[in-house]
Protein backbone atom coordinates (compact mmCIF):
# COMPACT_ATOMS: atom_id res chain seq x y z
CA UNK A 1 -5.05 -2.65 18.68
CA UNK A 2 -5.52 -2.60 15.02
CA UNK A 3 -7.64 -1.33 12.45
CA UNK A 4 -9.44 -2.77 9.26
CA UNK A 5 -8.98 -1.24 6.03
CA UNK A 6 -12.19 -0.88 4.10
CA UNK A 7 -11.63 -0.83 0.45
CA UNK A 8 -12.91 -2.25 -2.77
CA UNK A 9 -10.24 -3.48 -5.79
CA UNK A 10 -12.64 -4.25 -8.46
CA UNK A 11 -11.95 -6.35 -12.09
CA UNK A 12 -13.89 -5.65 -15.38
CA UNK A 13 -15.73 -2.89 -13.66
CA UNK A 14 -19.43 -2.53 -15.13
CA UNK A 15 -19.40 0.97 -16.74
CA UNK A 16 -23.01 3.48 -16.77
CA UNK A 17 -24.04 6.27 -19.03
CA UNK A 18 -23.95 9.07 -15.80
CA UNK A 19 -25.35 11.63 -18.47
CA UNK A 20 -24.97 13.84 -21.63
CA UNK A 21 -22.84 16.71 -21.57
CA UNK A 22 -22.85 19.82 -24.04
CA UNK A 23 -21.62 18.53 -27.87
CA UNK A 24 -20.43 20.70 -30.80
CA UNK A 25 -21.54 17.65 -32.80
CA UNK A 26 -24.38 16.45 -31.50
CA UNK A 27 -27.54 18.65 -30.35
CA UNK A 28 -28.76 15.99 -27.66
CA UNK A 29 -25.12 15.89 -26.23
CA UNK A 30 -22.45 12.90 -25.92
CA UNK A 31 -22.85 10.32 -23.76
CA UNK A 32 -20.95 10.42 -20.19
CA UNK A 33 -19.42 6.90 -19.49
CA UNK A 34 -17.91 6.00 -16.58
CA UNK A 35 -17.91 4.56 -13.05
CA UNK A 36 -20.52 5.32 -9.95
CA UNK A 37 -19.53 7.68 -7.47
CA UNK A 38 -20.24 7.62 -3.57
CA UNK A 39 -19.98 9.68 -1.10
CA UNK A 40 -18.02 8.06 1.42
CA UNK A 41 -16.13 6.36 -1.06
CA UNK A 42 -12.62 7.75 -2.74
CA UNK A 43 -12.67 6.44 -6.48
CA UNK A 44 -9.53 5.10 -8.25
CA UNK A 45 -9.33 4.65 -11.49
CA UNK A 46 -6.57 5.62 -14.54
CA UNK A 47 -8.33 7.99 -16.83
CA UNK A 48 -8.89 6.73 -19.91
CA UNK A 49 -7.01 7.46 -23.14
CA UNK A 50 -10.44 7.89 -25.71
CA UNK A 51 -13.98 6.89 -25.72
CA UNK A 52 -12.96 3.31 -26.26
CA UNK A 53 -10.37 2.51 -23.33
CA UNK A 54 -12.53 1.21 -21.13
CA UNK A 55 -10.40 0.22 -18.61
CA UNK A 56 -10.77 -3.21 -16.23
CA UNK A 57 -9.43 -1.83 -12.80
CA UNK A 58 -10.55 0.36 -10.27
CA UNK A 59 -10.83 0.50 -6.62
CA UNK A 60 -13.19 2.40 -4.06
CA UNK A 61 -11.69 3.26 -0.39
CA UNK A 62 -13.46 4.28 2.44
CA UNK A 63 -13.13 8.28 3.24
CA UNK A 64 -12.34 7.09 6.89
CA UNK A 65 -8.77 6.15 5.70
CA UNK A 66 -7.86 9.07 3.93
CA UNK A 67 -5.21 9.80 6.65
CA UNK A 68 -3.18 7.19 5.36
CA UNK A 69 -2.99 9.38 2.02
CA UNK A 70 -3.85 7.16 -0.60
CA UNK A 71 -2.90 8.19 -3.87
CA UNK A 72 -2.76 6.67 -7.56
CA UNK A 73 0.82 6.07 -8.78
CA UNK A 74 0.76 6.64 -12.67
CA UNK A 75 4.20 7.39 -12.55
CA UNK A 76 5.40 4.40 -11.63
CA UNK A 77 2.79 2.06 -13.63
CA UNK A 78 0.66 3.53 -16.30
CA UNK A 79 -1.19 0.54 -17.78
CA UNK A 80 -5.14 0.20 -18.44
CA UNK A 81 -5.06 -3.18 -16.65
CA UNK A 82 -2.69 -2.65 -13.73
CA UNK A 83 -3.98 -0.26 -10.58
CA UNK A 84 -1.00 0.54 -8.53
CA UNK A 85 -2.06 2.37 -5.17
CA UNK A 86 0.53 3.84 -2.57
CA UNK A 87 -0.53 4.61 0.90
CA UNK A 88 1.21 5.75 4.26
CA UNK A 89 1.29 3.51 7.70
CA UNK A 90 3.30 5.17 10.12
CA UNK A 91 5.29 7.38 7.99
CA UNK A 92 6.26 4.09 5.68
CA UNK A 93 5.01 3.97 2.39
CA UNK A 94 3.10 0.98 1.22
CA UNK A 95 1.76 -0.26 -1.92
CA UNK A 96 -1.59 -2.52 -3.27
CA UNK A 97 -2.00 -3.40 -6.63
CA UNK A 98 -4.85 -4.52 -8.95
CA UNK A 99 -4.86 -6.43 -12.28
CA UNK A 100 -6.67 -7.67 -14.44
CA UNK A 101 -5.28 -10.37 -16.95
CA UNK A 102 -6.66 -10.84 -20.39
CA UNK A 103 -7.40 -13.90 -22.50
CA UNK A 104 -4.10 -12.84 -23.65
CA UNK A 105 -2.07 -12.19 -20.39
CA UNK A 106 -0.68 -8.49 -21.23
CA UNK A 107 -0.62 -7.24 -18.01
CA UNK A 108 1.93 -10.36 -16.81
CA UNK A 109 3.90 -9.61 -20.06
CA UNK A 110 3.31 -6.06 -18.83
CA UNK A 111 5.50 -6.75 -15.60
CA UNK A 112 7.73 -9.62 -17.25
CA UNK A 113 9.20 -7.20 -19.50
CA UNK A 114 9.33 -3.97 -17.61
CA UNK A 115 11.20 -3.35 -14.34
CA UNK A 116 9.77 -1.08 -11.83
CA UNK A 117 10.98 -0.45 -8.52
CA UNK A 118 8.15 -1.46 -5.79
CA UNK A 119 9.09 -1.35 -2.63
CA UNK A 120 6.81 -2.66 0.17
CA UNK A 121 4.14 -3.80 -1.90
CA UNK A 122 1.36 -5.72 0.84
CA UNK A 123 -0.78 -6.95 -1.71
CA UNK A 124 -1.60 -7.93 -5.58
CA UNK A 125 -5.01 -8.84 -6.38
CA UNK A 126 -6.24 -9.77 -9.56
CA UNK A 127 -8.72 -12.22 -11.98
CA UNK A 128 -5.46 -13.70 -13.94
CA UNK A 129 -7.77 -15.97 -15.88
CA UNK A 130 -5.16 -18.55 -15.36
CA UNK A 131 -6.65 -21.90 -14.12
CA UNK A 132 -3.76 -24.39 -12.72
CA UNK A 133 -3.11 -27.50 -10.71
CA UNK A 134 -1.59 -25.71 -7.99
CA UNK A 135 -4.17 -23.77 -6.86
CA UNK A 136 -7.44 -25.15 -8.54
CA UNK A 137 -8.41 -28.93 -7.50
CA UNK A 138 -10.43 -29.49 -10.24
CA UNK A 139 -7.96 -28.47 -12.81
CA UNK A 140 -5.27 -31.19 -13.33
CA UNK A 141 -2.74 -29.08 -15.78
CA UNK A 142 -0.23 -26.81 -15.12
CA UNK A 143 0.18 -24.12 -17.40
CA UNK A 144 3.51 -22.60 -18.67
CA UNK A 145 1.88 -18.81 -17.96
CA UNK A 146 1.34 -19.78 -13.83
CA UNK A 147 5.21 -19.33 -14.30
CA UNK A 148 5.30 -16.34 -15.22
CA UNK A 149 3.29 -15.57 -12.26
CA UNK A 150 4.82 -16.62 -9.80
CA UNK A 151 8.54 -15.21 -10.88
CA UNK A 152 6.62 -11.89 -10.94
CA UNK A 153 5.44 -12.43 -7.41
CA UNK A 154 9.09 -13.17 -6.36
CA UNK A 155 10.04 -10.12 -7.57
CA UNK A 156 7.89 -8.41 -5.31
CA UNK A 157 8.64 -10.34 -2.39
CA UNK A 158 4.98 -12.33 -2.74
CA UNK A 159 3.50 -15.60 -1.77
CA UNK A 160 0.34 -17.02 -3.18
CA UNK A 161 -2.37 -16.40 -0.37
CA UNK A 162 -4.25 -19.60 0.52
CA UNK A 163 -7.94 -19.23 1.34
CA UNK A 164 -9.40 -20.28 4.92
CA UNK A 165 -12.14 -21.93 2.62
CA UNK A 166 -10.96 -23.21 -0.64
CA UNK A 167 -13.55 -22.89 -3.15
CA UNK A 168 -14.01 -21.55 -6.44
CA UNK A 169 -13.56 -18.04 -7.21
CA UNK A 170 -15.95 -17.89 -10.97
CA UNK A 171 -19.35 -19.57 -10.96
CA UNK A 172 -20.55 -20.52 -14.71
CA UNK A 173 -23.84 -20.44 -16.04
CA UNK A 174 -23.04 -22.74 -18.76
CA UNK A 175 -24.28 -26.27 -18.36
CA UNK A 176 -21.00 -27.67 -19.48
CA UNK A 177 -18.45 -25.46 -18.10
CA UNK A 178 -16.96 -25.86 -14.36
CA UNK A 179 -16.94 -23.53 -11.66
CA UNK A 180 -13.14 -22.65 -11.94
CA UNK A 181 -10.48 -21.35 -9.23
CA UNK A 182 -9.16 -17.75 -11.23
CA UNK A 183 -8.99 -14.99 -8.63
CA UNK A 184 -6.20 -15.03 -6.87
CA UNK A 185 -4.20 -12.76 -4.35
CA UNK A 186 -0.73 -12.69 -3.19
CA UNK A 187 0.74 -11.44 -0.09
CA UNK A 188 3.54 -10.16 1.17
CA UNK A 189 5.87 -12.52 2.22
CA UNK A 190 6.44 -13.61 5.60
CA UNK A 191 3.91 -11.61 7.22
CA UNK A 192 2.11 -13.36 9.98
CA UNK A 193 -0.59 -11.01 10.15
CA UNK A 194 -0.98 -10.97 6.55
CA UNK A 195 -1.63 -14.55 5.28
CA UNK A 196 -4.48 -15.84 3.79
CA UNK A 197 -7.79 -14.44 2.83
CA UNK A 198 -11.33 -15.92 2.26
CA UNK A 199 -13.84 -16.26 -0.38
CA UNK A 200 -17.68 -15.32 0.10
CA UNK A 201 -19.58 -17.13 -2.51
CA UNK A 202 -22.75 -15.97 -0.76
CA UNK A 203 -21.80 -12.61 -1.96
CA UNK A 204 -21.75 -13.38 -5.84
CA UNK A 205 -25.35 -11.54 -6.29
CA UNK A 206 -25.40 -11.49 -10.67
CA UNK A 207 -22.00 -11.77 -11.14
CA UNK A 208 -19.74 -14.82 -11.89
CA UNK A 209 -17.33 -13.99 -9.84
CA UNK A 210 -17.02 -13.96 -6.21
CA UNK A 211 -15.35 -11.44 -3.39
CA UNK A 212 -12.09 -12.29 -1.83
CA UNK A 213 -11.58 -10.77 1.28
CA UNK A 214 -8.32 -10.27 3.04
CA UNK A 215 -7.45 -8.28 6.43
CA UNK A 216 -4.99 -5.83 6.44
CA UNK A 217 -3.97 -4.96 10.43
CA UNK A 218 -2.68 -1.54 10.95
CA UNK A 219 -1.20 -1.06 14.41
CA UNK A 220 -2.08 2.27 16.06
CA UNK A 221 0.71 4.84 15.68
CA UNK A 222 2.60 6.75 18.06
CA UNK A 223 2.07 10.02 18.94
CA UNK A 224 4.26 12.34 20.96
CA UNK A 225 2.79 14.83 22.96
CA UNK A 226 5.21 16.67 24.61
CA UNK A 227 9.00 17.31 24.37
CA UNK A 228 11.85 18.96 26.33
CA UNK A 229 12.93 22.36 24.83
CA UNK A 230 14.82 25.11 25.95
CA UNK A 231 13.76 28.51 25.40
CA UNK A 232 15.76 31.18 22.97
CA UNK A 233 17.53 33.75 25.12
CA UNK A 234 16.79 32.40 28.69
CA UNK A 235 18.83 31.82 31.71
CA UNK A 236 18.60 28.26 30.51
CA UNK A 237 19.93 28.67 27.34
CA UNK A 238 22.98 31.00 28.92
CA UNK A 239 23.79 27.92 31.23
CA UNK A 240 23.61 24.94 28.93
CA UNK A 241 25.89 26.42 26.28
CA UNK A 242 28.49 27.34 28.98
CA UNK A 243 27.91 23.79 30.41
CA UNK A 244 28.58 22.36 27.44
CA UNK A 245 31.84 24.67 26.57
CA UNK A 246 33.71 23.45 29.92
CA UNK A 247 32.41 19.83 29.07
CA UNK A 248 34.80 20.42 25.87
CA UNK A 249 37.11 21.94 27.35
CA UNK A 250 37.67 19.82 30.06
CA UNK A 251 38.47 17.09 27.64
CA UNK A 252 40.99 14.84 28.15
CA UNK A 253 42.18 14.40 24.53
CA UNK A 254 46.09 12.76 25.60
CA UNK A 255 44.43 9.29 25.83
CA UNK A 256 43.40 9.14 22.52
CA UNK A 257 45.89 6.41 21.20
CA UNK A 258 43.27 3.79 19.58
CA UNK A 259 39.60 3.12 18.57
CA UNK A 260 38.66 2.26 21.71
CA UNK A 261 39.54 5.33 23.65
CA UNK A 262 38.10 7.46 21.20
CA UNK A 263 34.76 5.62 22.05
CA UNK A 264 35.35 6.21 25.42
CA UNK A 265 35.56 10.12 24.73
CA UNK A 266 32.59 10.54 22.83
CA UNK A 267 30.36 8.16 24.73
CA UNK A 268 31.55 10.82 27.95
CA UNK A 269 30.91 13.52 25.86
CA UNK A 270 27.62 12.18 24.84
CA UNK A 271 26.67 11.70 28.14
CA UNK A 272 27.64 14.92 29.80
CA UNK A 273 25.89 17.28 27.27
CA UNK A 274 22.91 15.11 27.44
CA UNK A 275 22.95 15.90 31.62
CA UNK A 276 23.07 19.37 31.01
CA UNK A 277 20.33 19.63 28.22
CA UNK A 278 17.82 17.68 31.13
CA UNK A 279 19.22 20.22 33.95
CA UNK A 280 18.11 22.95 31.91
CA UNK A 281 15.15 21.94 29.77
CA UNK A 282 11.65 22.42 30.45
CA UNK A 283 8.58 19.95 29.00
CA UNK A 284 6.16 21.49 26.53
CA UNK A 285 3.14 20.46 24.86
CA UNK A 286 3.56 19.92 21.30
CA UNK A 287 0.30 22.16 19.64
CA UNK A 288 -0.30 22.44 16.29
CA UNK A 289 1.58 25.12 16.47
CA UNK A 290 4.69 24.13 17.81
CA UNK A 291 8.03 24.58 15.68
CA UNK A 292 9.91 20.94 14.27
């Protein structure tokens, strides 16, 4: 069984005047600008540095997965176009990552020029505004940046994701500009669950760029419920430890001549103080409660 991850990694994110807070310098207050906030929806975004870093990445994520502790990792990448997100599946820490790429390309020369250690990363989306050949039909160049790209993406262990419906990603409202191919995700590599994604032009409303939507399948974890423990100071207790003083005791330790025999010993060993603990523990229910 699996689960869907509902969350939102947004590019060039429209900013709002939410309100005017109390000035020293201006009676009718400054202006308040920043991003929408929902309810059911965990906000991340870097904060910016002054009144004029608007920054061009954020994400929203459902308050139904905060059990998988999502946090923002400044620590690791502090850059006004790059949103690096860590989260937990199964106790294994796992990473997504937004960008947005400028007519000039500084968050690529961002992560050509800086090394970070990234492990596990599932995902990079991002609006590179890089059209090429290799992913865009109607485009039959290849730029020298798409190389850049894709030696970053090796360096996380990426593929380029290929769309169940190839079609363009940016719609223009210019009569002599082409609809153009320059949202693009990458995925980790050799994931069978975690291949390809689609594009839902239906979903463009006013904006001239569409959603890409990929599936992220969590399997359901584990939980154990009960365990065998032995209690302090019982009867129980009192036996096991003698059991397993005449298991020592009793150890034949003449045969010892090689690596092999020495296996032999401990596998025994093993295997006789593992008897006892099951001869004298009891099954519990793990509680809230209960000691690790």
């Amino acid at each position: 069984m699996s689960k869907w991850l509902p969350q939102h990694l947004i590019q060039e994110p429209s900013w709002f005047i939410i309100c005017l807070i109390s000035s020293l310098t201006c009676s009718k207050g400054e202006v308040l600008v920043g991003m929408p906030h929902y309810s059911n929806w965990l906000s991340f975004i870097r904060p910016p540095v002054d009144q004029s870093d608007f920054l061009r990445t954020m994400a929203y994520i459902n308050i139904c997965l905060s059990s998988f502790q999502f946090s923002l990792c400044r620590d690791i990448i502090n850059h006004r176009d790059i949103l690096l997100i860590s989260f937990f599946i199964n106790n294994i820490c796992s990473f997504i990552m937004n960008i947005y790429s400028d007519a000039s390309h500084s968050a690529l020369k961002y992560h050509k020029n800086t090394k970070v250690n990234i492990n596990n990363l599932l995902i990079i989306t991002d609006d590179f505004n890089i059209r090429n050949r290799s992913w865009d039909p109607s485009f039959p160049h290849h730029l020298s940046i798409s190389d850049d790209l894709f030696i970053i993406a090796d360096l996380f262990n990426l593929d380029l994701s290929l769309p169940t419906n190839p079609v363009p990603t940016r719609y223009s409202d210019i009569a002599d500009e082409s609809d153009s191919v320059i949202n693009l995700i990458f995925l980790c590599s050799g994931l069978n669950e975690l291949n390809n994604h689609m594009i839902y032009p239906n979903w463009q409303l006013t904006l001239d760029h569409v959603p890409l939507i990929v599936t992220i399948s969590i399997m359901n974890e584990f939980f154990q419920t009960s365990k065998l423990s032995i209690p302090k100071k019982s009867d129980e207790e009192e036996t096991f430890i003698k059991k397993v003083i005449s298991t020592f005791k009793s150890l034949d330790t003449s045969i010892l001549s090689n690596q092999e025999s020495l296996k032999n010993v401990v596998n025994l060993l093993a295997l006789r103080i593992n008897q006892a603990w099951n001869m004298n523990a009891r099954r519990v229910n793990i509680t809230k409660h209960s000691k690790k």
